[in-house]
C-alpha atoms as a PDB file:
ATOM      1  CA  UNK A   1    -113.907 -83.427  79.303  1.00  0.00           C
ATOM      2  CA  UNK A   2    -115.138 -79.828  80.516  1.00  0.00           C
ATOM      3  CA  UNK A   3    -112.555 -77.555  82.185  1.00  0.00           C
ATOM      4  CA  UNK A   4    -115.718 -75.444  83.606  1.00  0.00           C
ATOM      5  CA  UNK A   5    -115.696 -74.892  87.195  1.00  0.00           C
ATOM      6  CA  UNK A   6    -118.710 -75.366  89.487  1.00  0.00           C
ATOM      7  CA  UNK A   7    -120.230 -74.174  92.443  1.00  0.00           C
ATOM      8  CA  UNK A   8    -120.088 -76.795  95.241  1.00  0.00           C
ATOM      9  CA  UNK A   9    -122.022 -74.905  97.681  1.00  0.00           C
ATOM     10  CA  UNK A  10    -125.074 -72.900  96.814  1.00  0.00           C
ATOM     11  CA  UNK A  11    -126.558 -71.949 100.198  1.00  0.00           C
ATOM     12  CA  UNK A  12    -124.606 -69.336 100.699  1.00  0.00           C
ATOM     13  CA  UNK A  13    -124.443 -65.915  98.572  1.00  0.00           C
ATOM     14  CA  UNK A  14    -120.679 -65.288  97.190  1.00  0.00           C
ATOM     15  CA  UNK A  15    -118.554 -62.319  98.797  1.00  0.00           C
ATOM     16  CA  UNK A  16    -120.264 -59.451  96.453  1.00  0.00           C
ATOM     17  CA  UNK A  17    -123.248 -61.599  95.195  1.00  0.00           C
ATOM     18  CA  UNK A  18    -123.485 -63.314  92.288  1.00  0.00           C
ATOM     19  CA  UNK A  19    -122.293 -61.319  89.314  1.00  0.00           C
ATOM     20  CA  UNK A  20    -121.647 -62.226  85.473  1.00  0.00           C
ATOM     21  CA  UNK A  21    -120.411 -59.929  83.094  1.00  0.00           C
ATOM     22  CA  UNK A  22    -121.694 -60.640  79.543  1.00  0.00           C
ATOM     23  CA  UNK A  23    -118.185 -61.515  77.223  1.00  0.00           C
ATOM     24  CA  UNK A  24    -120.062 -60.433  74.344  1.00  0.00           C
ATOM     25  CA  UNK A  25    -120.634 -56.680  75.014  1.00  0.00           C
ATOM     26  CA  UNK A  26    -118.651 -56.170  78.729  1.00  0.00           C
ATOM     27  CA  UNK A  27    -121.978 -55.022  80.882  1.00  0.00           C
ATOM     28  CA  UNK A  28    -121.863 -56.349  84.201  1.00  0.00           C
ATOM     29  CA  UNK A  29    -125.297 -57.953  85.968  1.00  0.00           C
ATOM     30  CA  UNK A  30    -125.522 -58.144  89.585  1.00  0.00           C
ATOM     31  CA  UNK A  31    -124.787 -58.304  92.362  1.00  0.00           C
ATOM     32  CA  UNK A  32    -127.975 -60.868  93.180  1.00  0.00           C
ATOM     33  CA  UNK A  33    -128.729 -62.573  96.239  1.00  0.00           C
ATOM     34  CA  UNK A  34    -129.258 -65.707  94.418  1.00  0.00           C
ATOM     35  CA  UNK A  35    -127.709 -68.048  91.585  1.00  0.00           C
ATOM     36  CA  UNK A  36    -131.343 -68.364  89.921  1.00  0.00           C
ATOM     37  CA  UNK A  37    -131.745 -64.712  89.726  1.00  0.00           C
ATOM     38  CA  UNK A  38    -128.423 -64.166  88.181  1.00  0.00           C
ATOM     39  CA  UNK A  39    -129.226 -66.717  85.198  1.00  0.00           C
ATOM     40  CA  UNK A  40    -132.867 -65.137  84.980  1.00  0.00           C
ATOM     41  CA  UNK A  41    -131.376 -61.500  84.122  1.00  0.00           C
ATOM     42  CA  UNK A  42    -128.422 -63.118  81.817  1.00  0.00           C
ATOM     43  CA  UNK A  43    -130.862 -64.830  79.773  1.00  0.00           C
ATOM     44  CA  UNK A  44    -133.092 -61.824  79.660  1.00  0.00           C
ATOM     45  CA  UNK A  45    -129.641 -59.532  78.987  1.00  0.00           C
ATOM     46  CA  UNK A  46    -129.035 -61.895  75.978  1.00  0.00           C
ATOM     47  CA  UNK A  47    -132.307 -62.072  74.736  1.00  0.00           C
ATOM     48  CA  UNK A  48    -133.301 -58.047  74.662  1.00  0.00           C
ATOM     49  CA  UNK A  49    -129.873 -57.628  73.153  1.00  0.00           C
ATOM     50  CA  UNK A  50    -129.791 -60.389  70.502  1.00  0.00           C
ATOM     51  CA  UNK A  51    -127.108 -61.973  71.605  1.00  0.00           C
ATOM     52  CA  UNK A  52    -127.414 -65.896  70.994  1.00  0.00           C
ATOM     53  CA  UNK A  53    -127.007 -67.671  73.791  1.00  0.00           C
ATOM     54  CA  UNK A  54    -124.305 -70.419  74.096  1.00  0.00           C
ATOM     55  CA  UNK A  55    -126.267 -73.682  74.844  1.00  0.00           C
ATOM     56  CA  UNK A  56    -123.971 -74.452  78.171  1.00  0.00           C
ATOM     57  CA  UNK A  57    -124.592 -70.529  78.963  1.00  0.00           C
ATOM     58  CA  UNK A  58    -125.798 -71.725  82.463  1.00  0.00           C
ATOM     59  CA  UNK A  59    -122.189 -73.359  83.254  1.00  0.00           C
ATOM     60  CA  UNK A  60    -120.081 -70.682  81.443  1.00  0.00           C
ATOM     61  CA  UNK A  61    -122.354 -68.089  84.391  1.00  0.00           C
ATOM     62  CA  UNK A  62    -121.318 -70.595  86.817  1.00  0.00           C
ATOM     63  CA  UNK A  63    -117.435 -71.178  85.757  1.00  0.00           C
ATOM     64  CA  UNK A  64    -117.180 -67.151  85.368  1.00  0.00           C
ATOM     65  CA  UNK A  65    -118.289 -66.700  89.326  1.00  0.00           C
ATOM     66  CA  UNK A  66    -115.869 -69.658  90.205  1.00  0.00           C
ATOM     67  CA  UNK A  67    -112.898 -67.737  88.809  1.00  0.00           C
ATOM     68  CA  UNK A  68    -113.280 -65.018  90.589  1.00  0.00           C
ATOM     69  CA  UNK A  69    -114.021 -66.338  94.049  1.00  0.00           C
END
């Protein structure tokens, strides 16, 4: 059983967008106006920066914006 958190609504952009900052190396991405942007520049972060991705990376974006809403 996952302890992630999830987004229950996703019509509506988060008070100061959506925003991940990478554990890895601290840089922060965002703020984006929406959730599929956000995932598009962390896996492109990750990638140029070979940093392997986590295979739930999507989720741990996702439980990272939960927290701090």
């Amino acid at each position: 059983m996952s302890n992630l958190q999830y987004l229950g609504i996703t019509d509506r952009v988060p008070k100061g967008g959506y925003t991940f900052t990478v554990p890895e190396n601290g840089y922060r991405l965002g703020p984006f106006h929406t959730l599929q942007e956000l995932h598009d520049k962390v896996e492109r972060h990750y990638v140029d920066n070979s940093i392997p991705l986590p295979d739930n990376w999507r989720e741990l974006v996702v439980d990272q914006l939960c927290q701090r809403l």
